[in-house]
C-alpha atoms as a PDB file:
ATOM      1  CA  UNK A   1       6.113  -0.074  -4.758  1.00  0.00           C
ATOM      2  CA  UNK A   2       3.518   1.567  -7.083  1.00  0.00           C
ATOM      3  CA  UNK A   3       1.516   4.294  -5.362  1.00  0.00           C
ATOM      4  CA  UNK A   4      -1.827   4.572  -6.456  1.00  0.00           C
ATOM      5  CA  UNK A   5      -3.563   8.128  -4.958  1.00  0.00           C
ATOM      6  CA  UNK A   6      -6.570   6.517  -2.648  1.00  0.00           C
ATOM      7  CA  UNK A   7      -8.209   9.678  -1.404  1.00  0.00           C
ATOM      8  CA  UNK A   8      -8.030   8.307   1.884  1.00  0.00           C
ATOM      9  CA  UNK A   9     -10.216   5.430   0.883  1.00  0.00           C
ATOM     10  CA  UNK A  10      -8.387   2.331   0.154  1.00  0.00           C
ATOM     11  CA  UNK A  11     -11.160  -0.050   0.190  1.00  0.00           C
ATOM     12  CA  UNK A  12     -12.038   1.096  -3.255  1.00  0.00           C
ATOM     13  CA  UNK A  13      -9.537  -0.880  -4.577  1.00  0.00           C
ATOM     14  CA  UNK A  14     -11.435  -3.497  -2.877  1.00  0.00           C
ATOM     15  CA  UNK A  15     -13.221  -4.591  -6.257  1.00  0.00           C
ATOM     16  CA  UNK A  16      -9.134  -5.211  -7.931  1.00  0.00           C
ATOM     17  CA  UNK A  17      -8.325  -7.602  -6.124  1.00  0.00           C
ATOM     18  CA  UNK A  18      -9.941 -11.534  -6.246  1.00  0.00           C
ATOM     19  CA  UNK A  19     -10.932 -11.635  -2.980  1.00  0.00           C
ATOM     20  CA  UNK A  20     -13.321  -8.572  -3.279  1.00  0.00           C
ATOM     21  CA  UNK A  21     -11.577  -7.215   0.033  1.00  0.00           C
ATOM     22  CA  UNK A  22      -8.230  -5.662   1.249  1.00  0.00           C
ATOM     23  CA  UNK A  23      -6.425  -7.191   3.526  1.00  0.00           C
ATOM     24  CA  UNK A  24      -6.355  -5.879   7.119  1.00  0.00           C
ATOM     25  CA  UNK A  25      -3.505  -5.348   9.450  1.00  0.00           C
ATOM     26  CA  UNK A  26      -4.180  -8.309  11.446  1.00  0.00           C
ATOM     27  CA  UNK A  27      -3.776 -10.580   8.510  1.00  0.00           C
ATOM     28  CA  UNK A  28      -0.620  -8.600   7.173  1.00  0.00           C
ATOM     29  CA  UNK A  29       0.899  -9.102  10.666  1.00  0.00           C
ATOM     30  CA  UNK A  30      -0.081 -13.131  11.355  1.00  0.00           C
ATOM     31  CA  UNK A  31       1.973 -13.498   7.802  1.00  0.00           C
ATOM     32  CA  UNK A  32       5.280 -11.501   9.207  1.00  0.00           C
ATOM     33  CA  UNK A  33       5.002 -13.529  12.666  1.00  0.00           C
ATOM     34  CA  UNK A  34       4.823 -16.582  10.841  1.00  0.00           C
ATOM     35  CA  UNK A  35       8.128 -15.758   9.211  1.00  0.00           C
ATOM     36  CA  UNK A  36       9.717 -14.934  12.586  1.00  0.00           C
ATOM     37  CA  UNK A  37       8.166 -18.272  13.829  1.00  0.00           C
ATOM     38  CA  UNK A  38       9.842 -21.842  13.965  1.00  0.00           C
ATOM     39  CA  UNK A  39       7.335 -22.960  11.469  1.00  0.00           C
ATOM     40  CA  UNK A  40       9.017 -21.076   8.785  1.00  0.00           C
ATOM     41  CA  UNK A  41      12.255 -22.387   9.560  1.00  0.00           C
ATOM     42  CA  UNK A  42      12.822 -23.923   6.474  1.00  0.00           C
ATOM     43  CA  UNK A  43      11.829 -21.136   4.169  1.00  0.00           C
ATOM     44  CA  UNK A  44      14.488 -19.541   2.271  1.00  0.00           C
ATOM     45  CA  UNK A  45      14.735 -16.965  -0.351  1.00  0.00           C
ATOM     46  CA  UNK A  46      11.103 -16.600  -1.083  1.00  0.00           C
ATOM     47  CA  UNK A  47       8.853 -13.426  -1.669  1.00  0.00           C
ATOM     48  CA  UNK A  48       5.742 -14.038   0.131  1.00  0.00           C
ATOM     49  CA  UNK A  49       2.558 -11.954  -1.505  1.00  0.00           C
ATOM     50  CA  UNK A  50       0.070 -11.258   1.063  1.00  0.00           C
ATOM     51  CA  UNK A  51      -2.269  -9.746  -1.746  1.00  0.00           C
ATOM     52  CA  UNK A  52      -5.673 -11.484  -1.755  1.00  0.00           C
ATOM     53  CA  UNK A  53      -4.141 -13.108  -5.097  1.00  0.00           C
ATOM     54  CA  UNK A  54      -4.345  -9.108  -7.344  1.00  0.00           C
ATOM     55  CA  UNK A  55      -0.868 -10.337  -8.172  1.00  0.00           C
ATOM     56  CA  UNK A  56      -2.081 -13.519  -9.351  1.00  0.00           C
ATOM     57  CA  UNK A  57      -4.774 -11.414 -11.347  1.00  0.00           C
ATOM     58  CA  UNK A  58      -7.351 -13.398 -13.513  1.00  0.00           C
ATOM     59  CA  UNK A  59      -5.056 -16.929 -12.822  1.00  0.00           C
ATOM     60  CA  UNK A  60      -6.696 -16.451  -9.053  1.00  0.00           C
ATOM     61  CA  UNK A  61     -10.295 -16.531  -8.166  1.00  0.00           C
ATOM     62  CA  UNK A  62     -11.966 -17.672  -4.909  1.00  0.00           C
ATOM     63  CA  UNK A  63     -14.892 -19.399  -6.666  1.00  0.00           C
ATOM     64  CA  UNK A  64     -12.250 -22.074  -8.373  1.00  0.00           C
END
C-alpha cells in the first residue's frame, strides 16, 4: 500500500479520484459485509477495488 503524507486531511485527495469524493467508512464496510454475505457466495479469487474508480484512472468517469 502506497502511503501518501495527508496532513491529516485526506479529502484533498478528493479531486484524484473520478468520483470527486473519498469514500467513507460506511461504504468501505457495506463492501466487506457483502463478502461475508450469502450473496457473494459464488465469488472466488477476486480483488475487489472499493476506490471511486482512481484505479481505473482516466478509463472511469461518472459523467460516461
Amino acid at each position: 500500500m502506497i502511503q501518501i503524507p495527508t496532513d491529516g486531511h485526506p479529502e484533498q485527495f478528493a479531486s484524484m479520484v473520478p468520483m470527486n469524493r473519498i469514500g467513507t467508512p460506511k461504504e468501505i464496510g457495506n463492501a466487506v459485509l457483502w463478502l461475508f454475505s450469502n450473496e457473494s457466495s459464488y465469488v472466488t479469487g477476486h480483488t475487489l477495488m472499493i476506490d471511486g474508480g482512481y484505479c481505473a484512472g482516466p478509463l472511469f468517469s461518472p459523467s460516461n
